[in-house]
C-alpha atoms as a PDB file:
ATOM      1  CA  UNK A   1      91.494  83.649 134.268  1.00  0.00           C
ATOM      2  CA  UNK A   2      88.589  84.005 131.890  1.00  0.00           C
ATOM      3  CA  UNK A   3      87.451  87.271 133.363  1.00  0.00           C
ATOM      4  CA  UNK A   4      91.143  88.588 132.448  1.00  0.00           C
ATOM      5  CA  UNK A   5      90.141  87.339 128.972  1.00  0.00           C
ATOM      6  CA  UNK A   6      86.794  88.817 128.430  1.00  0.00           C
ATOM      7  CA  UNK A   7      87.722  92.171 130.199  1.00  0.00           C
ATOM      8  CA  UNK A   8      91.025  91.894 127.294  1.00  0.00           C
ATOM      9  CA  UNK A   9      87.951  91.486 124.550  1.00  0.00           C
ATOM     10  CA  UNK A  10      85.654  93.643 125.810  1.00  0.00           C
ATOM     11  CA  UNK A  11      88.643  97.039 125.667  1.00  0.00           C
ATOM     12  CA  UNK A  12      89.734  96.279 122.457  1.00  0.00           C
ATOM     13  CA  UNK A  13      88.451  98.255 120.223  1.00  0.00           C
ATOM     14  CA  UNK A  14      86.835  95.697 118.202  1.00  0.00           C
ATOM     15  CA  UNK A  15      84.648  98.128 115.621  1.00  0.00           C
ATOM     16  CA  UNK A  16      87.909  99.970 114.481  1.00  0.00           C
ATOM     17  CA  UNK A  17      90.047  96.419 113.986  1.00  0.00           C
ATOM     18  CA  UNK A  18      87.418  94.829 111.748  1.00  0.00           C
ATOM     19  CA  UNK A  19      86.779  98.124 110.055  1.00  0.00           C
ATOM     20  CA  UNK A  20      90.393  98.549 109.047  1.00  0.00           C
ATOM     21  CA  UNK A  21      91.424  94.817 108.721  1.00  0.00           C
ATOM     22  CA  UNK A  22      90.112  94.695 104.812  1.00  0.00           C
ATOM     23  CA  UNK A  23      92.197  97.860 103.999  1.00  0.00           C
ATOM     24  CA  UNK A  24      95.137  96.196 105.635  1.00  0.00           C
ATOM     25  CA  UNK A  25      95.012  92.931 103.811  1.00  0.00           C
ATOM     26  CA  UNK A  26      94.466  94.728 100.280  1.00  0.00           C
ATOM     27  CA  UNK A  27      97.067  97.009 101.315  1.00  0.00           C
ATOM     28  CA  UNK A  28      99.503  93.976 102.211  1.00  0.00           C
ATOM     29  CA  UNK A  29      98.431  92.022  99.184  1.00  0.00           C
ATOM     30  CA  UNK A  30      99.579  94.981  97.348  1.00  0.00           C
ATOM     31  CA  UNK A  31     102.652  95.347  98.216  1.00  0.00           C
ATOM     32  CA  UNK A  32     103.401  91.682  98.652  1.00  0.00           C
ATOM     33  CA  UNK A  33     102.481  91.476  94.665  1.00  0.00           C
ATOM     34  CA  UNK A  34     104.499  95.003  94.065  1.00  0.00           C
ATOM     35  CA  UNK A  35     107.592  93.192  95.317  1.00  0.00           C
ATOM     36  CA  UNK A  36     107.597  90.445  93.712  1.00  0.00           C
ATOM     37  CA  UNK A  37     110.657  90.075  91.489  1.00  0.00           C
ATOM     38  CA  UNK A  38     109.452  91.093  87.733  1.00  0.00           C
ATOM     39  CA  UNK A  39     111.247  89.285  85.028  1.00  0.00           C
ATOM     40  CA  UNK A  40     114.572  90.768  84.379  1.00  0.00           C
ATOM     41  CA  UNK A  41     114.636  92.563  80.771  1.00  0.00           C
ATOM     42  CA  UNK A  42     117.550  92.433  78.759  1.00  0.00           C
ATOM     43  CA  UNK A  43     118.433  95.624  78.198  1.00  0.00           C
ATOM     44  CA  UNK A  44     120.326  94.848  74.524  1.00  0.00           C
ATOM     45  CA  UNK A  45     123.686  96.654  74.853  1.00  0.00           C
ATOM     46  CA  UNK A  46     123.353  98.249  71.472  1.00  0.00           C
ATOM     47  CA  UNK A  47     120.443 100.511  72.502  1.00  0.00           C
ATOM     48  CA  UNK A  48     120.719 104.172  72.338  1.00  0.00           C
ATOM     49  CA  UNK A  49     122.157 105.432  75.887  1.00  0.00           C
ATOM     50  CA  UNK A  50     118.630 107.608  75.870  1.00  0.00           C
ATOM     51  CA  UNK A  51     116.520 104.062  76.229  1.00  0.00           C
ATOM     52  CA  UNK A  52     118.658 102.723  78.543  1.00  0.00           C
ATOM     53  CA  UNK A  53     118.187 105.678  80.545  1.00  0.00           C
ATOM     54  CA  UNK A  54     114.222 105.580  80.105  1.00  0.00           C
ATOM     55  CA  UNK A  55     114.105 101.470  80.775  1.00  0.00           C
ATOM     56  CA  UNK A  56     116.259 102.820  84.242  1.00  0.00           C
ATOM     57  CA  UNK A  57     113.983 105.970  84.897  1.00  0.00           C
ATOM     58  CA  UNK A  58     110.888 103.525  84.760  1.00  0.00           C
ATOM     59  CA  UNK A  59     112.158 101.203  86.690  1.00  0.00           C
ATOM     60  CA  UNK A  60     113.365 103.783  89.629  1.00  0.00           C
ATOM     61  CA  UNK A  61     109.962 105.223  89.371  1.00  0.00           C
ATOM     62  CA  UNK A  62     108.376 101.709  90.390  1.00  0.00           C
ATOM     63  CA  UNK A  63     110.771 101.000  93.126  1.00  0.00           C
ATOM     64  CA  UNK A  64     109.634 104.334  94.594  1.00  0.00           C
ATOM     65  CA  UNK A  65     106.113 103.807  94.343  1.00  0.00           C
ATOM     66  CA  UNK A  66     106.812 100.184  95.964  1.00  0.00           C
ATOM     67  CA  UNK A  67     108.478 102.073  98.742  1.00  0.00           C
ATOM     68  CA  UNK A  68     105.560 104.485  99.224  1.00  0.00           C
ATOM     69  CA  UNK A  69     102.781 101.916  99.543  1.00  0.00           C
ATOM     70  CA  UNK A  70     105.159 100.083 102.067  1.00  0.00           C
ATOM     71  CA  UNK A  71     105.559 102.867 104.450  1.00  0.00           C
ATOM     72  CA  UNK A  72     101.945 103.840 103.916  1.00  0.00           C
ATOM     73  CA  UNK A  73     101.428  99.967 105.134  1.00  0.00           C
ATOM     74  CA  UNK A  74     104.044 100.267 107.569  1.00  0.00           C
ATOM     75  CA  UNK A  75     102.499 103.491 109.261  1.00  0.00           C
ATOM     76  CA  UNK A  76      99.125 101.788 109.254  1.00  0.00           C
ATOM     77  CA  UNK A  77     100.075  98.734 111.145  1.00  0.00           C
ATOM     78  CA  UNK A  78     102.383 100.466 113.798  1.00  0.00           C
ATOM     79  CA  UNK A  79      99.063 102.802 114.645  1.00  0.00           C
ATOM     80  CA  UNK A  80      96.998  99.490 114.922  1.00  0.00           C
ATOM     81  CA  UNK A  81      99.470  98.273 116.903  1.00  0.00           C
ATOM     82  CA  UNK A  82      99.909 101.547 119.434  1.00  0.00           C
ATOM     83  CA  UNK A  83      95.881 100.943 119.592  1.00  0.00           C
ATOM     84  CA  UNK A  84      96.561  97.592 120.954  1.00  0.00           C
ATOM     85  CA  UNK A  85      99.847  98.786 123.140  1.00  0.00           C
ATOM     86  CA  UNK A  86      96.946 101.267 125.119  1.00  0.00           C
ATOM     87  CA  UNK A  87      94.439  98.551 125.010  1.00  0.00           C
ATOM     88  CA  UNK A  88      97.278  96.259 127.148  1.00  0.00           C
ATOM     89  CA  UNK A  89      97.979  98.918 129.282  1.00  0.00           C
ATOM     90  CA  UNK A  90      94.429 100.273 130.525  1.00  0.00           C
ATOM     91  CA  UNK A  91      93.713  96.026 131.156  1.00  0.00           C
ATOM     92  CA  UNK A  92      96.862  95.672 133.539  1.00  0.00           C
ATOM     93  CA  UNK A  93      95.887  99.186 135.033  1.00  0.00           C
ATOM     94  CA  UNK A  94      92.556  97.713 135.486  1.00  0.00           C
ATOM     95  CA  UNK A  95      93.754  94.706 137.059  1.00  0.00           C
ATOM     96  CA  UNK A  96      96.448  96.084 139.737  1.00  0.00           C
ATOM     97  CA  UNK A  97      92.550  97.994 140.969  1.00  0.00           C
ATOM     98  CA  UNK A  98      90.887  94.729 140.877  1.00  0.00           C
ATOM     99  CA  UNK A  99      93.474  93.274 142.745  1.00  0.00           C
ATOM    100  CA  UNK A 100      93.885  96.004 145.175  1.00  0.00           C
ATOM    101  CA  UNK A 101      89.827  95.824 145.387  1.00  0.00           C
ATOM    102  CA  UNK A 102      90.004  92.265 146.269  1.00  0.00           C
ATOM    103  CA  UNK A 103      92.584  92.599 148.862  1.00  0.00           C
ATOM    104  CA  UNK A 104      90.927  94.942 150.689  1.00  0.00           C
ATOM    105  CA  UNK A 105      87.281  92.781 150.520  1.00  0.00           C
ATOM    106  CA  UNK A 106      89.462  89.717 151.635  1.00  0.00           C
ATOM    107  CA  UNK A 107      90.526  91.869 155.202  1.00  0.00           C
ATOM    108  CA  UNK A 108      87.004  93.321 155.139  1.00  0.00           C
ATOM    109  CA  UNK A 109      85.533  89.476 155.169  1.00  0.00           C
ATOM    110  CA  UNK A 110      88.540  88.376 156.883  1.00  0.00           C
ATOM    111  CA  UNK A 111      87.644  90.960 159.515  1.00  0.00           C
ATOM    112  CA  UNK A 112      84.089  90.502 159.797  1.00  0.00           C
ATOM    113  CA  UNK A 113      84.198  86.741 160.280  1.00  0.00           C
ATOM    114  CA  UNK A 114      87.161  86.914 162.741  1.00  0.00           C
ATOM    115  CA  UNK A 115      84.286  89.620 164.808  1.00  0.00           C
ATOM    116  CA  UNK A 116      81.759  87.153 164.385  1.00  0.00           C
ATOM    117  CA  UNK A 117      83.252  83.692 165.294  1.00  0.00           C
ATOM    118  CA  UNK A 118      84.904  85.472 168.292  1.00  0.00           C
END
């Protein structure tokens, strides 16, 4: 079982993971802080409709940005994670050879000492 393991560490692509990793964290801290509920201003009724509108416009503008820096997050992880999708997949393509490799050097063995002890 530990050869499964190191074979698992050794695909990865270890360089690219630790160079991105920082960039992912700030990215995450980010948005976790971008999302974090501001304090609600009270908009005071008696403003002029044009502030109102402003104090809204503002506000829109920072939900979108919020939204961008999510989906640029978003997009970042599910490429980090298609990295380690392929990783996964070229180990248990790896494996069904080993264990078709060993098969056939079990019969090989299996032969030989049945040829020899006969």
């Amino acid at each position: 079982m530990a050869i499964s393991w190191i074979s698992a560490l050794k695909v990865i692509p270890w360089g690219d993971v630790i160079e991105a990793a920082p960039g992912l964290v700030k990215g995450a801290r980010k948005v976790f802080t971008r999302t974090q509920p501001e304090p609600v201003v009270v908009q005071d009724p008696a403003a002029p409709p044009q502030q109102r509108i402003e104090q809204l416009e503002a506000a829109v503008a920072r939900l979108g940005e919020q939204q961008q820096a999510a989906a640029a997050l978003i997009e970042s992880l599910a490429e980090h994670n298609a990295k380690v999708v392929e990783a996964i997949e070229r180990l248990r393509l790896r494996s069904r050879l080993l264990m078709g490799t060993c098969a056939v050097l079990l019969a090989a063995v299996g032969t030989l000492a049945w040829l020899v002890l006969r």
